[in-house]
Protein backbone atom coordinates (compact mmCIF):
# COMPACT_ATOMS: atom_id res chain seq x y z
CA UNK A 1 15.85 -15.30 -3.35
CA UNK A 2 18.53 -12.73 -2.23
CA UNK A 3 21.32 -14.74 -2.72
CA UNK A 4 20.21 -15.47 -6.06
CA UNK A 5 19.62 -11.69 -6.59
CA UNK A 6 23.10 -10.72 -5.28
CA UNK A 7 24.83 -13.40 -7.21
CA UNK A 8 22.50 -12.59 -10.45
CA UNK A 9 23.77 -8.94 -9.92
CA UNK A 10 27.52 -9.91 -9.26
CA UNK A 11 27.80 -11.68 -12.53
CA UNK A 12 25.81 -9.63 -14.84
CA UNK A 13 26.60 -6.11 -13.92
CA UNK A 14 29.57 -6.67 -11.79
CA UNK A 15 31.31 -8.64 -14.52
CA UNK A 16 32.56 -11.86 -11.76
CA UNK A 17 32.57 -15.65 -12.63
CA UNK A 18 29.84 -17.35 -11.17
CA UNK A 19 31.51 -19.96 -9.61
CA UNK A 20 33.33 -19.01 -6.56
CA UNK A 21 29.71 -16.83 -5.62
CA UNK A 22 28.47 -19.05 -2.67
CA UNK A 23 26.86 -18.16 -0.06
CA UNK A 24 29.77 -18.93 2.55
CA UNK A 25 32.39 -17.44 0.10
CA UNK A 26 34.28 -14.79 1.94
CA UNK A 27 33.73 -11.03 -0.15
CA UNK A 28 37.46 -11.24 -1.22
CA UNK A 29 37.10 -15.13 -2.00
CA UNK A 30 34.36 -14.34 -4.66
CA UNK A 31 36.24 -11.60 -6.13
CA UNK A 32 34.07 -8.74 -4.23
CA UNK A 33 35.81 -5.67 -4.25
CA UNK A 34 34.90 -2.09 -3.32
CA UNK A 35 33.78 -1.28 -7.40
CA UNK A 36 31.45 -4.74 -7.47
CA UNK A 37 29.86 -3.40 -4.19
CA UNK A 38 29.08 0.22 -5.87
CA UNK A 39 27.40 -1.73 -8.40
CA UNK A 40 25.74 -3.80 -6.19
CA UNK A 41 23.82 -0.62 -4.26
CA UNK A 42 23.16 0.99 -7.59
CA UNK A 43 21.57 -2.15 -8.64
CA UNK A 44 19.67 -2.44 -5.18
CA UNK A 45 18.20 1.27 -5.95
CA UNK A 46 17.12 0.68 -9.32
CA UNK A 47 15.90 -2.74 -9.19
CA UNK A 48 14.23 -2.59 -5.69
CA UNK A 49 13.96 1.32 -4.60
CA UNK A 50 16.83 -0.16 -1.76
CA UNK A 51 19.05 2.80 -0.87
CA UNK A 52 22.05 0.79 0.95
CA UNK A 53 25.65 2.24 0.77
CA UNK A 54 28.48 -0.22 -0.24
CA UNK A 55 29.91 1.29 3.42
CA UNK A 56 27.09 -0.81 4.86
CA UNK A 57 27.39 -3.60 2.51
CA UNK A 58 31.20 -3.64 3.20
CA UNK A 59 30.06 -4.79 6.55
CA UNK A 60 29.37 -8.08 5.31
CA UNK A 61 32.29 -11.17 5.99
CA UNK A 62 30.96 -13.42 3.11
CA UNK A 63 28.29 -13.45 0.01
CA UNK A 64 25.24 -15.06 2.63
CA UNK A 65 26.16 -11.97 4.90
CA UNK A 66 25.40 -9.58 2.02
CA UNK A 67 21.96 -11.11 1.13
CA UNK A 68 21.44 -11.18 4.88
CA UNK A 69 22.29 -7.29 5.17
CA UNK A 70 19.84 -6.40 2.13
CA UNK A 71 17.09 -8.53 3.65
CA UNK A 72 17.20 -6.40 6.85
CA UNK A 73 17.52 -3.26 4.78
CA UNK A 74 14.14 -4.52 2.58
CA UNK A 75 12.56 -5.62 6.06
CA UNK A 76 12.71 -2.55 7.47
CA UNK A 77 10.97 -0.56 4.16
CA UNK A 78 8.28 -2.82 4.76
């Protein structure tokens, strides 16, 4: 369900195309930049109460690493 959450957010609110969002996609590959990761953590707060900075997010080598890096973030509000 991250991925889908993170690609769902990319698209919408981000403004990128869909297709080149997979998974294994490297961050520049999909067309991640350091604006579509701002949007991203806003989008983390509001939707789930997630405070991650796109500095941690930035972290990430692909799309899968990003859902992986909010699903440790969300695992450790728990």
């Amino acid at each position: 369900m991250t991925f889908e959450l993170v690609k769902e957010i990319l698209t919408t609110k981000g403004g990128l195309a869909p297709g080149p969002i997979t998974p294994d996609a490297s961050l520049a590959g999909a067309g991640v930049d350091s604006m579509a990761l701002v949007v991203l953590s806003l989008q983390l707060e509001d939707r789930l109460g997630l405070e991650i900075s796109e500095d941690d997010l930035s972290t990430a080598a692909t799309v899968g690493g990003l859902a992986e890096t909010i699903s440790r973030h969300a695992e450790r509000r728990v």
